[in-house]
PDB file of N, CA and C in Angstrom:
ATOM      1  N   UNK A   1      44.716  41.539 211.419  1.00  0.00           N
ATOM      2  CA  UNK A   1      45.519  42.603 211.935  1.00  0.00           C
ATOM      3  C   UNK A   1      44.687  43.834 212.236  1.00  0.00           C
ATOM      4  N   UNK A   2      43.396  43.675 212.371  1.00  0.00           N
ATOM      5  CA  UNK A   2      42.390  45.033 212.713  1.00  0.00           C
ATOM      6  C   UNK A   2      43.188  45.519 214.225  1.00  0.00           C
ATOM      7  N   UNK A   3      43.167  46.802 213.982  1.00  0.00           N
ATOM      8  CA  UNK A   3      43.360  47.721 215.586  1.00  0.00           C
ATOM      9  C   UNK A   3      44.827  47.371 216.063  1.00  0.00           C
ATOM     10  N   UNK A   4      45.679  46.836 215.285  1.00  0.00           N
ATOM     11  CA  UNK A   4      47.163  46.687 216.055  1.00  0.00           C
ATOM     12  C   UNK A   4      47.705  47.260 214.943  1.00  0.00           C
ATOM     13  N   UNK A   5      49.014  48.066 215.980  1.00  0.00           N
ATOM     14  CA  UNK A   5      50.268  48.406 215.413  1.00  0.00           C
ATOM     15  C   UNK A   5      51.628  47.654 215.074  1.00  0.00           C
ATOM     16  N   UNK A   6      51.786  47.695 213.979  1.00  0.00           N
ATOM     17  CA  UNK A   6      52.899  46.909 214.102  1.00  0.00           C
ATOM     18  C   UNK A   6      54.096  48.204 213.462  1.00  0.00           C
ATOM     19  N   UNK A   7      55.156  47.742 214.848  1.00  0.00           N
ATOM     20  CA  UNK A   7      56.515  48.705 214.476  1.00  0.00           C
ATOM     21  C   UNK A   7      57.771  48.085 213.769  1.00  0.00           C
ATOM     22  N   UNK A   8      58.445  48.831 213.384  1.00  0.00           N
ATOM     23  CA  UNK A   8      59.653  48.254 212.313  1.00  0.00           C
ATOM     24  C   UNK A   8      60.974  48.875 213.256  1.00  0.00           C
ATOM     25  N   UNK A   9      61.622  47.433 212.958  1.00  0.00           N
ATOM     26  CA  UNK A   9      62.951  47.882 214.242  1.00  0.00           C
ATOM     27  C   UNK A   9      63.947  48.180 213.109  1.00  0.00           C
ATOM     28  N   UNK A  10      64.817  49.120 213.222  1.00  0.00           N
ATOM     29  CA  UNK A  10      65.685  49.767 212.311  1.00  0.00           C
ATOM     30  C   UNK A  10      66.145  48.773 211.857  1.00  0.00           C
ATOM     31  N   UNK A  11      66.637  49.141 210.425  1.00  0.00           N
ATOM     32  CA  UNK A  11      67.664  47.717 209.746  1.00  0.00           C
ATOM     33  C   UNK A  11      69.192  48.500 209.215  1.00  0.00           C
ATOM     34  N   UNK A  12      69.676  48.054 209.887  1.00  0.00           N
ATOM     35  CA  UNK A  12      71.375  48.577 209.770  1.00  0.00           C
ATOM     36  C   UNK A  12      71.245  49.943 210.146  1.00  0.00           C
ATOM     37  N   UNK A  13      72.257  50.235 209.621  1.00  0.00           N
ATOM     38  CA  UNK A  13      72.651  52.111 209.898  1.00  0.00           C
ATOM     39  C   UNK A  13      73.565  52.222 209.020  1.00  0.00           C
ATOM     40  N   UNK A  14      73.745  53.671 208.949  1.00  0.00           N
ATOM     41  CA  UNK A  14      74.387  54.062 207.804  1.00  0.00           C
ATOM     42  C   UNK A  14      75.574  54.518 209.569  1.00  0.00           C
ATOM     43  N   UNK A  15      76.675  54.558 208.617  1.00  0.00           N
ATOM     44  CA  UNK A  15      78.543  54.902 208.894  1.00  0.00           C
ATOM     45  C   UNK A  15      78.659  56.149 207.944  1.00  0.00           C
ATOM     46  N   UNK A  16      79.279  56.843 208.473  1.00  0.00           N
ATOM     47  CA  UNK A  16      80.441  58.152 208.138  1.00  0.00           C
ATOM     48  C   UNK A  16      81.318  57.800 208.159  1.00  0.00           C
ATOM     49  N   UNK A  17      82.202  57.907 207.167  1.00  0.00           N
ATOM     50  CA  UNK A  17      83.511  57.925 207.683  1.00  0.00           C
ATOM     51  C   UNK A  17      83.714  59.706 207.889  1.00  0.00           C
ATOM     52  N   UNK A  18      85.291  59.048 208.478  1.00  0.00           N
ATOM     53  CA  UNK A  18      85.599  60.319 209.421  1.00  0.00           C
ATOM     54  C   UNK A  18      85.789  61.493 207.790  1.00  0.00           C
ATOM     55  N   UNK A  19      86.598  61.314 206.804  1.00  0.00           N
ATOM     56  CA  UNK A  19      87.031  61.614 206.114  1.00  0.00           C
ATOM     57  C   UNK A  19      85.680  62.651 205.315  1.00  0.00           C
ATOM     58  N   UNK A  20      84.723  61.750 205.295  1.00  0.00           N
ATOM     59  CA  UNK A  20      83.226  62.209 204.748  1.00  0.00           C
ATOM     60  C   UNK A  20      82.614  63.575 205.516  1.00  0.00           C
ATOM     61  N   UNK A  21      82.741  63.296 207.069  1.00  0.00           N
ATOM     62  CA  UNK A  21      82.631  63.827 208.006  1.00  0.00           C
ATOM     63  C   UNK A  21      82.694  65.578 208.233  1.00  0.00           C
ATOM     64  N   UNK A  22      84.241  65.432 207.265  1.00  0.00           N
ATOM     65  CA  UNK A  22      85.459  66.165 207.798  1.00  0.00           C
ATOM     66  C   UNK A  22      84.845  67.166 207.088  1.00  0.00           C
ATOM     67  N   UNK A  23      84.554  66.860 205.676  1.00  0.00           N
ATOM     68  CA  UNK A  23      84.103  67.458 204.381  1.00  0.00           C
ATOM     69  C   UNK A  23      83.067  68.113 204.705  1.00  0.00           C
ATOM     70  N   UNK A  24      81.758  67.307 205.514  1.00  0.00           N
ATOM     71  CA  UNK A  24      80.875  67.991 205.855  1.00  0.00           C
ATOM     72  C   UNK A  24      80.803  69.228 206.383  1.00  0.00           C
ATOM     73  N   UNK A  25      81.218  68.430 207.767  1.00  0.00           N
ATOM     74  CA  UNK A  25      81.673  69.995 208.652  1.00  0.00           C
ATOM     75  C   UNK A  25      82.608  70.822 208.147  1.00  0.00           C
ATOM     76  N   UNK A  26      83.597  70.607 207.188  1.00  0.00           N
ATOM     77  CA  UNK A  26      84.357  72.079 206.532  1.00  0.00           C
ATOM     78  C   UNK A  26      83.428  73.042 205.098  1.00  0.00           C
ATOM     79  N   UNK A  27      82.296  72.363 204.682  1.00  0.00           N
ATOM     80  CA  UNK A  27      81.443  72.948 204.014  1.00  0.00           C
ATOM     81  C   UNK A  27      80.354  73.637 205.048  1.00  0.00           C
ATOM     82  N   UNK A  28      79.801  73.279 205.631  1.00  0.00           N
ATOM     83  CA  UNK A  28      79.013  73.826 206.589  1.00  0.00           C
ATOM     84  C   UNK A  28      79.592  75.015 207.907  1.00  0.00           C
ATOM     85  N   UNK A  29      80.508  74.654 208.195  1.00  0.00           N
ATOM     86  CA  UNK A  29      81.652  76.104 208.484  1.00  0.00           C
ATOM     87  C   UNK A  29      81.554  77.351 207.507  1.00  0.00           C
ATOM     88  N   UNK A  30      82.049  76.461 206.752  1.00  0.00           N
ATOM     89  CA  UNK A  30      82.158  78.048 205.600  1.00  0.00           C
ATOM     90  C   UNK A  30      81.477  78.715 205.466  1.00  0.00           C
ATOM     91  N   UNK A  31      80.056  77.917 204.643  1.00  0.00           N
ATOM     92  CA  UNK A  31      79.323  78.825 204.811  1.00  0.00           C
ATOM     93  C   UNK A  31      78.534  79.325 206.106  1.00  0.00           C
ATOM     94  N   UNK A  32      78.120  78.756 206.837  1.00  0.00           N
ATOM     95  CA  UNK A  32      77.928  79.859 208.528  1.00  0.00           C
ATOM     96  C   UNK A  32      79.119  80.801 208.792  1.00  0.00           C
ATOM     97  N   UNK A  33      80.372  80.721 208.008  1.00  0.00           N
ATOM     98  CA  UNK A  33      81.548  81.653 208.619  1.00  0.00           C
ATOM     99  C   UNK A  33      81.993  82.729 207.476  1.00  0.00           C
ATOM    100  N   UNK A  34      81.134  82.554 205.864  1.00  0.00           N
ATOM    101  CA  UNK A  34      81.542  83.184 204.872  1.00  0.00           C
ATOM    102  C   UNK A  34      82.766  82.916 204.211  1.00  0.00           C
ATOM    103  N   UNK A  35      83.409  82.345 204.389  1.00  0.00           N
ATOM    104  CA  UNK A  35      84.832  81.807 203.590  1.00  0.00           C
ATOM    105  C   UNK A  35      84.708  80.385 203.009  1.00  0.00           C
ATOM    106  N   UNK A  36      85.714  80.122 202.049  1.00  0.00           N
ATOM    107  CA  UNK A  36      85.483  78.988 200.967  1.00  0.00           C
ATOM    108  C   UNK A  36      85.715  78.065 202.038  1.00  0.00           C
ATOM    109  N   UNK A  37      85.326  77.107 201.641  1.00  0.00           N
ATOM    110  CA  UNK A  37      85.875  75.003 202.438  1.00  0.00           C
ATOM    111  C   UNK A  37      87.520  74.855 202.665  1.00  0.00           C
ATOM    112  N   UNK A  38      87.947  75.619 201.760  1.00  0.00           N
ATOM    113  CA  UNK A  38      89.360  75.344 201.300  1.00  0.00           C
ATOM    114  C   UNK A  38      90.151  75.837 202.607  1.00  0.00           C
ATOM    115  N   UNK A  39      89.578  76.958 203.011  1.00  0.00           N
ATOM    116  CA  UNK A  39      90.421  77.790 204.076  1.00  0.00           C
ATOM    117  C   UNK A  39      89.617  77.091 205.097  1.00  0.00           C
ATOM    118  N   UNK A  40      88.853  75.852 205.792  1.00  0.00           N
ATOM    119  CA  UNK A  40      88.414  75.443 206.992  1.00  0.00           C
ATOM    120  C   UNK A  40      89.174  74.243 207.222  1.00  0.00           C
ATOM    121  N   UNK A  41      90.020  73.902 208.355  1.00  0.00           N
ATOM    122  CA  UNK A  41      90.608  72.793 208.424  1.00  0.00           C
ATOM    123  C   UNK A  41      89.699  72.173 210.052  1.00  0.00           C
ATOM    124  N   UNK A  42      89.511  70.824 209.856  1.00  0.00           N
ATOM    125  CA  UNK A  42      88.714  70.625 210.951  1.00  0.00           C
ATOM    126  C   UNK A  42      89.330  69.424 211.783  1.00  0.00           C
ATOM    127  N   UNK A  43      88.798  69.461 212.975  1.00  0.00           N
ATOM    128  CA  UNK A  43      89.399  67.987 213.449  1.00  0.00           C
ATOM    129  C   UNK A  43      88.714  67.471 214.203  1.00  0.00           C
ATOM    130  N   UNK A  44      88.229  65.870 213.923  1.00  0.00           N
ATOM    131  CA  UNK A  44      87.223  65.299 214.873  1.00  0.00           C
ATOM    132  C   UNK A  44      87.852  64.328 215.688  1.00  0.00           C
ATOM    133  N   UNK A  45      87.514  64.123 216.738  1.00  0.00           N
ATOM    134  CA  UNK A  45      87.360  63.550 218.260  1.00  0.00           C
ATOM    135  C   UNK A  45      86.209  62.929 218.786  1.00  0.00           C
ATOM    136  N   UNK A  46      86.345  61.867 219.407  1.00  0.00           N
ATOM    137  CA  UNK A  46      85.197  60.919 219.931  1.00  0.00           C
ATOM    138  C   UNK A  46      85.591  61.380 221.440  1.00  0.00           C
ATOM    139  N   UNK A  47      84.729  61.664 222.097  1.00  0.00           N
ATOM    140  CA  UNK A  47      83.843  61.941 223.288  1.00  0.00           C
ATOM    141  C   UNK A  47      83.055  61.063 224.200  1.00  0.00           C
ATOM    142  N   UNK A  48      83.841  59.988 224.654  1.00  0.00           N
ATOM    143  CA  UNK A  48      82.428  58.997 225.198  1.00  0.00           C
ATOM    144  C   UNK A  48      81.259  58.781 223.674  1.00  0.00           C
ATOM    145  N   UNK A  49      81.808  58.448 223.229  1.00  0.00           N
ATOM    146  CA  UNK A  49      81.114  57.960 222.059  1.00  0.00           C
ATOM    147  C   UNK A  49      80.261  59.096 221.000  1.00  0.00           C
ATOM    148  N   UNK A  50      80.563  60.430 221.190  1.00  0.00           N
ATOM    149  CA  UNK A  50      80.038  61.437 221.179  1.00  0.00           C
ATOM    150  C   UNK A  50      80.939  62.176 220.365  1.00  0.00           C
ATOM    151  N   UNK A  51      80.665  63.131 219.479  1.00  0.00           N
ATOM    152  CA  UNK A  51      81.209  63.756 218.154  1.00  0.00           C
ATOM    153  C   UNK A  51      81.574  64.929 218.557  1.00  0.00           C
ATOM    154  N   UNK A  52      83.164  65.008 219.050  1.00  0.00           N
ATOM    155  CA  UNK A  52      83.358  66.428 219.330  1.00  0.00           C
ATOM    156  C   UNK A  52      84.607  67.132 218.109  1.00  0.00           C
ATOM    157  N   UNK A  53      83.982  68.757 217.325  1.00  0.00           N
ATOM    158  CA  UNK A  53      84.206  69.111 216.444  1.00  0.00           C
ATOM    159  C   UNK A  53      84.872  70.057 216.963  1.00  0.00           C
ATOM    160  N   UNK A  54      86.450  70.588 216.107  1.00  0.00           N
ATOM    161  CA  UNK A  54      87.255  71.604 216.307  1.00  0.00           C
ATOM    162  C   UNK A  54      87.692  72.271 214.384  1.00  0.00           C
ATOM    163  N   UNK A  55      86.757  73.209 214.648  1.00  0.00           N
ATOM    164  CA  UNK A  55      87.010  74.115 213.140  1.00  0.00           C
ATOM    165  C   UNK A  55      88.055  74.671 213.341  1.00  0.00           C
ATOM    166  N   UNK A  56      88.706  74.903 212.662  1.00  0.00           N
ATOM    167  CA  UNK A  56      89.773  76.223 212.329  1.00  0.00           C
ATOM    168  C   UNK A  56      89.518  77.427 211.282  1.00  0.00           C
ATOM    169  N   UNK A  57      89.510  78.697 211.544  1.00  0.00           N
ATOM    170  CA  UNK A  57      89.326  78.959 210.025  1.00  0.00           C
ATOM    171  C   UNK A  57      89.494  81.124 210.178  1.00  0.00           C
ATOM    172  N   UNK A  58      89.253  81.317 209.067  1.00  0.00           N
ATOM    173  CA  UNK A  58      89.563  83.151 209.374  1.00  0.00           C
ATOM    174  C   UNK A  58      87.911  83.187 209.309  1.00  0.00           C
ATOM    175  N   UNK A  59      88.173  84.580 209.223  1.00  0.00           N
ATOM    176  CA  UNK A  59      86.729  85.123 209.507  1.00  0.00           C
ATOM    177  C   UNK A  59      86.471  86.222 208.549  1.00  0.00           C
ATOM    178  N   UNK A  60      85.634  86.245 207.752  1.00  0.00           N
ATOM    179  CA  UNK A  60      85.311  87.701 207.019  1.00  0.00           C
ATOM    180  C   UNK A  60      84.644  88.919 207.447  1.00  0.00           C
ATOM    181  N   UNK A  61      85.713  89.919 207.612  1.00  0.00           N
ATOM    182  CA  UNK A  61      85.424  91.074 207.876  1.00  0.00           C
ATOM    183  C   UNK A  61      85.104  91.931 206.987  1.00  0.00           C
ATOM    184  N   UNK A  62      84.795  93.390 207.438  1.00  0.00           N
ATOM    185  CA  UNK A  62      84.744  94.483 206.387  1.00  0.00           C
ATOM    186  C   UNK A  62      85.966  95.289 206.525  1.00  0.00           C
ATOM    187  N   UNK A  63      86.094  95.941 205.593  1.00  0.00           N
ATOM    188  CA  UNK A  63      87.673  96.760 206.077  1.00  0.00           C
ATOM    189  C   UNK A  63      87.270  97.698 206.872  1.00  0.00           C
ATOM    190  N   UNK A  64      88.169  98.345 207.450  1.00  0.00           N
ATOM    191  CA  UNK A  64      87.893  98.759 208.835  1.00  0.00           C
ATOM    192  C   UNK A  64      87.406 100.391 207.729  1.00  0.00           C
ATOM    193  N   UNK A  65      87.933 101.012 207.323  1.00  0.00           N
ATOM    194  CA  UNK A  65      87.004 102.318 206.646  1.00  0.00           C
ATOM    195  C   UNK A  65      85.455 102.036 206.857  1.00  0.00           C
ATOM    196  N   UNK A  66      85.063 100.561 206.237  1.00  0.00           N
ATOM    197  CA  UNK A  66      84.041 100.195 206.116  1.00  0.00           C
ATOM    198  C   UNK A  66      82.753 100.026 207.284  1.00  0.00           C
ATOM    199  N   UNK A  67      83.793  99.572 208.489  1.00  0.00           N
ATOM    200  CA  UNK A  67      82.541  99.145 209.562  1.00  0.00           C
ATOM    201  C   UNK A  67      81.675  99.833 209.763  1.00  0.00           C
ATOM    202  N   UNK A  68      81.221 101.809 209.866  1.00  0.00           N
ATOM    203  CA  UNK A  68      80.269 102.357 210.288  1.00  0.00           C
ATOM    204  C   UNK A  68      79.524 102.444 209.122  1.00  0.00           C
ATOM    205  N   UNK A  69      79.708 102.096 207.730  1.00  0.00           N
ATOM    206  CA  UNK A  69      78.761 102.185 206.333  1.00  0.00           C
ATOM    207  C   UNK A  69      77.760 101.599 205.945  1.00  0.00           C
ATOM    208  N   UNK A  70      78.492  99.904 206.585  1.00  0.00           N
ATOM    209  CA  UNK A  70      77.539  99.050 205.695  1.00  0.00           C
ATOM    210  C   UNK A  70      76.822  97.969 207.065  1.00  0.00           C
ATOM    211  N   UNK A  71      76.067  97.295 206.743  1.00  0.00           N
ATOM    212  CA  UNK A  71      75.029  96.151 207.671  1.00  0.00           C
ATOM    213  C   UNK A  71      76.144  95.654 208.079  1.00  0.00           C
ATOM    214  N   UNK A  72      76.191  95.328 209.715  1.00  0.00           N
ATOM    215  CA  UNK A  72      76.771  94.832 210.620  1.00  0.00           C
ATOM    216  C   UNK A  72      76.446  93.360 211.087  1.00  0.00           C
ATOM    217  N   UNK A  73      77.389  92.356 211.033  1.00  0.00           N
ATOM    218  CA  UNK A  73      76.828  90.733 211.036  1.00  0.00           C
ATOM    219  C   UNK A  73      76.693  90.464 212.849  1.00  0.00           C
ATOM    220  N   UNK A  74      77.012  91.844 213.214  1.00  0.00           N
ATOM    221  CA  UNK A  74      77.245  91.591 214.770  1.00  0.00           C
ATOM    222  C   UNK A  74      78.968  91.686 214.894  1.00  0.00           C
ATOM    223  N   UNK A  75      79.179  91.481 216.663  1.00  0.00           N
ATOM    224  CA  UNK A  75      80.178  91.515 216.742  1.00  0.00           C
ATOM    225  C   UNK A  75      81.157  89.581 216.645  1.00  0.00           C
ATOM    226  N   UNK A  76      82.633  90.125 216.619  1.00  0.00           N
ATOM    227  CA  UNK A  76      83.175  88.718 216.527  1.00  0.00           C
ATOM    228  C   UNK A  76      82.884  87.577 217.544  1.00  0.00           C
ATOM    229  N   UNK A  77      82.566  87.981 218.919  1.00  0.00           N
ATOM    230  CA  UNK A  77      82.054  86.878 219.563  1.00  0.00           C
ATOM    231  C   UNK A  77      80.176  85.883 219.312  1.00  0.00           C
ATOM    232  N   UNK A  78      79.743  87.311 219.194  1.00  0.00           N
ATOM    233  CA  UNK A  78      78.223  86.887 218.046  1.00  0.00           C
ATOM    234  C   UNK A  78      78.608  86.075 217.225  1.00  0.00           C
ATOM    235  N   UNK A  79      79.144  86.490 216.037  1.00  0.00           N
ATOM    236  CA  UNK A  79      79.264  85.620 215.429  1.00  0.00           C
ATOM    237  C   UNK A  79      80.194  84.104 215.057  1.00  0.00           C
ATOM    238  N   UNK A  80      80.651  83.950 216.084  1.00  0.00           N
ATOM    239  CA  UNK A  80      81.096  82.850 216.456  1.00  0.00           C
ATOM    240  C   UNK A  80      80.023  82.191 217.313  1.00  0.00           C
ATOM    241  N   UNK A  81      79.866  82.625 218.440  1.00  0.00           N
ATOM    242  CA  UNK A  81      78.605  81.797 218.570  1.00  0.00           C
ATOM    243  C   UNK A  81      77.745  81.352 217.792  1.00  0.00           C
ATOM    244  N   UNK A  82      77.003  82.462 217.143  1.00  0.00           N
ATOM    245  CA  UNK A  82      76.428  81.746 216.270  1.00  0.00           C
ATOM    246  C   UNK A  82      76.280  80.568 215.208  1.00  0.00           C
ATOM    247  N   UNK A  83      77.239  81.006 214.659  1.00  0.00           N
ATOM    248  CA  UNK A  83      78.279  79.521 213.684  1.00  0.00           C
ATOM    249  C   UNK A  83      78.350  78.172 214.998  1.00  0.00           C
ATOM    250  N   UNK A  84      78.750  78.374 215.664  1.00  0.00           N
ATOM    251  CA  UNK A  84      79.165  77.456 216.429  1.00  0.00           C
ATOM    252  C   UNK A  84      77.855  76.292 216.761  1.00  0.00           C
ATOM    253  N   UNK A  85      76.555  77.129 216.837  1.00  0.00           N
ATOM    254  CA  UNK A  85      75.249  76.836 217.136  1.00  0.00           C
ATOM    255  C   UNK A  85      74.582  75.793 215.803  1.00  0.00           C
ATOM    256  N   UNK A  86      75.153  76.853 214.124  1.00  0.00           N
ATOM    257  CA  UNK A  86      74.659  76.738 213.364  1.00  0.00           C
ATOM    258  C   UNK A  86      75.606  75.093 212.708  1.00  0.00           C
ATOM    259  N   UNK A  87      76.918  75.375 212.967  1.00  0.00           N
ATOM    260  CA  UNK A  87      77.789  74.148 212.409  1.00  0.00           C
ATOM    261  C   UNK A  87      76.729  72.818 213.464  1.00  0.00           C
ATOM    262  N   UNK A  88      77.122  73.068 214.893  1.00  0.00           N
ATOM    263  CA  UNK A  88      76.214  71.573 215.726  1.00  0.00           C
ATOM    264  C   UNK A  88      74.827  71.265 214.985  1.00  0.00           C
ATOM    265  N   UNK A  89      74.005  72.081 214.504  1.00  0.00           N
ATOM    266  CA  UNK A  89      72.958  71.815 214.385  1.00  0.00           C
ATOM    267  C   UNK A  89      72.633  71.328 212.726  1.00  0.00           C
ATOM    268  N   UNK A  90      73.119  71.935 211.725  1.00  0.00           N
ATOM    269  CA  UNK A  90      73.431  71.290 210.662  1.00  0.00           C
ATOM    270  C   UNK A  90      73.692  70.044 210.459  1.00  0.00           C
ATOM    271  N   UNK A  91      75.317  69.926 210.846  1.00  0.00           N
ATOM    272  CA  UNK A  91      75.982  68.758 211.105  1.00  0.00           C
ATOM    273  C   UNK A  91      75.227  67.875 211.538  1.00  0.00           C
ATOM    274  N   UNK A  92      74.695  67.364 212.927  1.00  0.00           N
ATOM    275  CA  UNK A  92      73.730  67.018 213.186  1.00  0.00           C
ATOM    276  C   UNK A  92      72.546  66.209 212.431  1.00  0.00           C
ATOM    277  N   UNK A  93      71.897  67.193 211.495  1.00  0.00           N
ATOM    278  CA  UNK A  93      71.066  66.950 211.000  1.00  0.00           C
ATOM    279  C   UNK A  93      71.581  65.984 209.518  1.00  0.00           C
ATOM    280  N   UNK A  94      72.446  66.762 208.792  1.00  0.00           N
ATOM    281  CA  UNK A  94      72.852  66.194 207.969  1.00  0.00           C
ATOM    282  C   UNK A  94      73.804  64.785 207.708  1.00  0.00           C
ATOM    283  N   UNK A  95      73.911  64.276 209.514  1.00  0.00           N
ATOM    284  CA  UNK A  95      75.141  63.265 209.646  1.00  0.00           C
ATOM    285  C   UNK A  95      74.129  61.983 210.225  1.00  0.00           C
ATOM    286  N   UNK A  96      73.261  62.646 211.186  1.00  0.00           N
ATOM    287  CA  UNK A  96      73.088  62.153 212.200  1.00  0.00           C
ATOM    288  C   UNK A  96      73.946  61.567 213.278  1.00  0.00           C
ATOM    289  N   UNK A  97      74.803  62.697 213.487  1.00  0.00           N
ATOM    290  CA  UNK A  97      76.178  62.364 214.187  1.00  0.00           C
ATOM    291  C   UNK A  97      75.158  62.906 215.436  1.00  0.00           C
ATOM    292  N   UNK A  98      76.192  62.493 216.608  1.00  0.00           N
ATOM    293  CA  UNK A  98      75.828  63.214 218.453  1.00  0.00           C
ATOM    294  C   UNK A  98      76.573  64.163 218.570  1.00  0.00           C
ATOM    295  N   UNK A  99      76.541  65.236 218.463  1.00  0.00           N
ATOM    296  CA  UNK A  99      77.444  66.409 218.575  1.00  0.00           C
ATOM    297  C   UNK A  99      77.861  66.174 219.978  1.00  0.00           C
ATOM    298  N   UNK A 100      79.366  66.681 220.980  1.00  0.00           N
ATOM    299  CA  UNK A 100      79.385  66.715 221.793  1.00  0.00           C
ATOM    300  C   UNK A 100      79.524  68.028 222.001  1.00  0.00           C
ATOM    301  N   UNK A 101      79.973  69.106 220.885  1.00  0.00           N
ATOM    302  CA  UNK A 101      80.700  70.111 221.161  1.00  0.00           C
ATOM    303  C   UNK A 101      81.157  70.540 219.440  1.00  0.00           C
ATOM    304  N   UNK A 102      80.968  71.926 219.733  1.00  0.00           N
ATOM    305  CA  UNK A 102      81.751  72.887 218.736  1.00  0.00           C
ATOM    306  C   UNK A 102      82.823  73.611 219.159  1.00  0.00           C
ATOM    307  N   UNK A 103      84.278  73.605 218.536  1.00  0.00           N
ATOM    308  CA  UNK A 103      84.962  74.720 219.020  1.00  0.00           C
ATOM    309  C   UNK A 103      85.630  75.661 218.078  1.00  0.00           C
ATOM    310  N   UNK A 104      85.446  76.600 217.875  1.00  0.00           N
ATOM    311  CA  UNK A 104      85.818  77.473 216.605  1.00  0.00           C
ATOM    312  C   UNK A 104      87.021  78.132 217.025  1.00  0.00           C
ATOM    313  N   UNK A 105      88.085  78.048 216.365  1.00  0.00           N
ATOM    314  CA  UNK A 105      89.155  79.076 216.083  1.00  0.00           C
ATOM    315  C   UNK A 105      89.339  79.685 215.321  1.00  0.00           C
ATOM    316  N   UNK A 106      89.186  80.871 215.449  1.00  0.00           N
ATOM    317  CA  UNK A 106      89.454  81.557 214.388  1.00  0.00           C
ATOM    318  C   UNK A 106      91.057  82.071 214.449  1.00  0.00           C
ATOM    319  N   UNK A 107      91.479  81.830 213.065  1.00  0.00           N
ATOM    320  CA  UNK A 107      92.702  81.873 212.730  1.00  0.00           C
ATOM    321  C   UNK A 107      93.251  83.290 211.913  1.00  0.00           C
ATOM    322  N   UNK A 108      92.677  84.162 211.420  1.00  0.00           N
ATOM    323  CA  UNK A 108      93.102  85.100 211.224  1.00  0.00           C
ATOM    324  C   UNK A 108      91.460  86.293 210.139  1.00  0.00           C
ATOM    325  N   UNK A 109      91.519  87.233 209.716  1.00  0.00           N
ATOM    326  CA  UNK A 109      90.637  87.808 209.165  1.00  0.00           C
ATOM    327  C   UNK A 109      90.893  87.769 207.541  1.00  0.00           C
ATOM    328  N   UNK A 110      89.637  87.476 206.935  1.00  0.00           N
ATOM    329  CA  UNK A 110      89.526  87.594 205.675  1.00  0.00           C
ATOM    330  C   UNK A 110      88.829  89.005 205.330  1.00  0.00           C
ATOM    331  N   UNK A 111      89.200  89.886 204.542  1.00  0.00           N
ATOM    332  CA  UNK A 111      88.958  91.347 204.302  1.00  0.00           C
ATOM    333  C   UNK A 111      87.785  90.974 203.221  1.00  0.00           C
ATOM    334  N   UNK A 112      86.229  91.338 203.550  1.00  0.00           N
ATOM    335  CA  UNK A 112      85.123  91.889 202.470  1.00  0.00           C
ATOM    336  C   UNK A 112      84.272  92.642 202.438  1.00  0.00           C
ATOM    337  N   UNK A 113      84.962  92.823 200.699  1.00  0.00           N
ATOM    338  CA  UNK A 113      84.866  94.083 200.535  1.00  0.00           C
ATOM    339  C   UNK A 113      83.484  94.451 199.692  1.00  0.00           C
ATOM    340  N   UNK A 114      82.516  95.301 200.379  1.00  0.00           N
ATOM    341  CA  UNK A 114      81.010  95.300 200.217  1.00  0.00           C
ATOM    342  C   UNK A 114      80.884  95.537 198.185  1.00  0.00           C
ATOM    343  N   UNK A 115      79.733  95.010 197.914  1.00  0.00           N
ATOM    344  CA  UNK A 115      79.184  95.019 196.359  1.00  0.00           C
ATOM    345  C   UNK A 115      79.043  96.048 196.260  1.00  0.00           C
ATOM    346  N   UNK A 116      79.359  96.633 194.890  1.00  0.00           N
ATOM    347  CA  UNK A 116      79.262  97.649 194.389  1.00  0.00           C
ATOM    348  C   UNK A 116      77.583  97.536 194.121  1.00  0.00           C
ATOM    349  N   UNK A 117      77.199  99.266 194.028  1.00  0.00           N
ATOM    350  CA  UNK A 117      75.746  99.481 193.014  1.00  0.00           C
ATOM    351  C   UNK A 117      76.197 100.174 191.941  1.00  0.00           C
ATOM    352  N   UNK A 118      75.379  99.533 190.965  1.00  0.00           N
ATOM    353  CA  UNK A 118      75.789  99.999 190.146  1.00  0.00           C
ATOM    354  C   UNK A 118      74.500 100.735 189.393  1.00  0.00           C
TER     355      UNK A 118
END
């Protein structure tokens, strides 16, 4: 066997279930979106064979007294994009799913409220 390569053809594959899936992407939401798993409801769809993801979920804000005080995460379309970028690419990695698509709804605002110093 001097000077040859020899390649290995995959043996099986691993399956998701959808259910496994679901879990994933509602942990990986959260945190790119700051709110618990509990408040992300998700729903998956096949795409031409292709993994298309629909989050639901609120969004954590600062209270509005708050917005000119403290570090700014950007605005609400920023940060939806972003998440949106960060859920495909996670997911992704952690599934080895084909993303076709992210679509985020946000469903209402979660109020937070900055750490005290003490």
């Amino acid at each position: 066997m001097s000077g040859s390569i020899e390649t290995l053809a995959p043996r099986g594959r691993t399956r998701v279930t959808a259910r496994a899936m679901t879990r994933v992407v509602s942990a990986v939401a959260a945190e790119s979106l700051g709110v618990k798993p509990s408040q992300v409801s998700v729903d998956l769809a096949d795409t031409a064979g292709r993994l298309d993801l629909t989050v639901s979920t609120p969004l954590r804000v600062l209270p509005s007294d708050q917005v000119g005080t403290a570090p700014a995460d950007g605005a609400v379309l920023d940060r939806t994009e972003r998440a949106q970028h960060d859920i495909r690419d996670t997911v992704a990695t952690l599934t080895g799913a084909d993303i076709a698509g992210v679509t985020v709804r946000l469903t209402g605002g979660k109020i937070r409220w900055p750490k005290r110093a003490d």
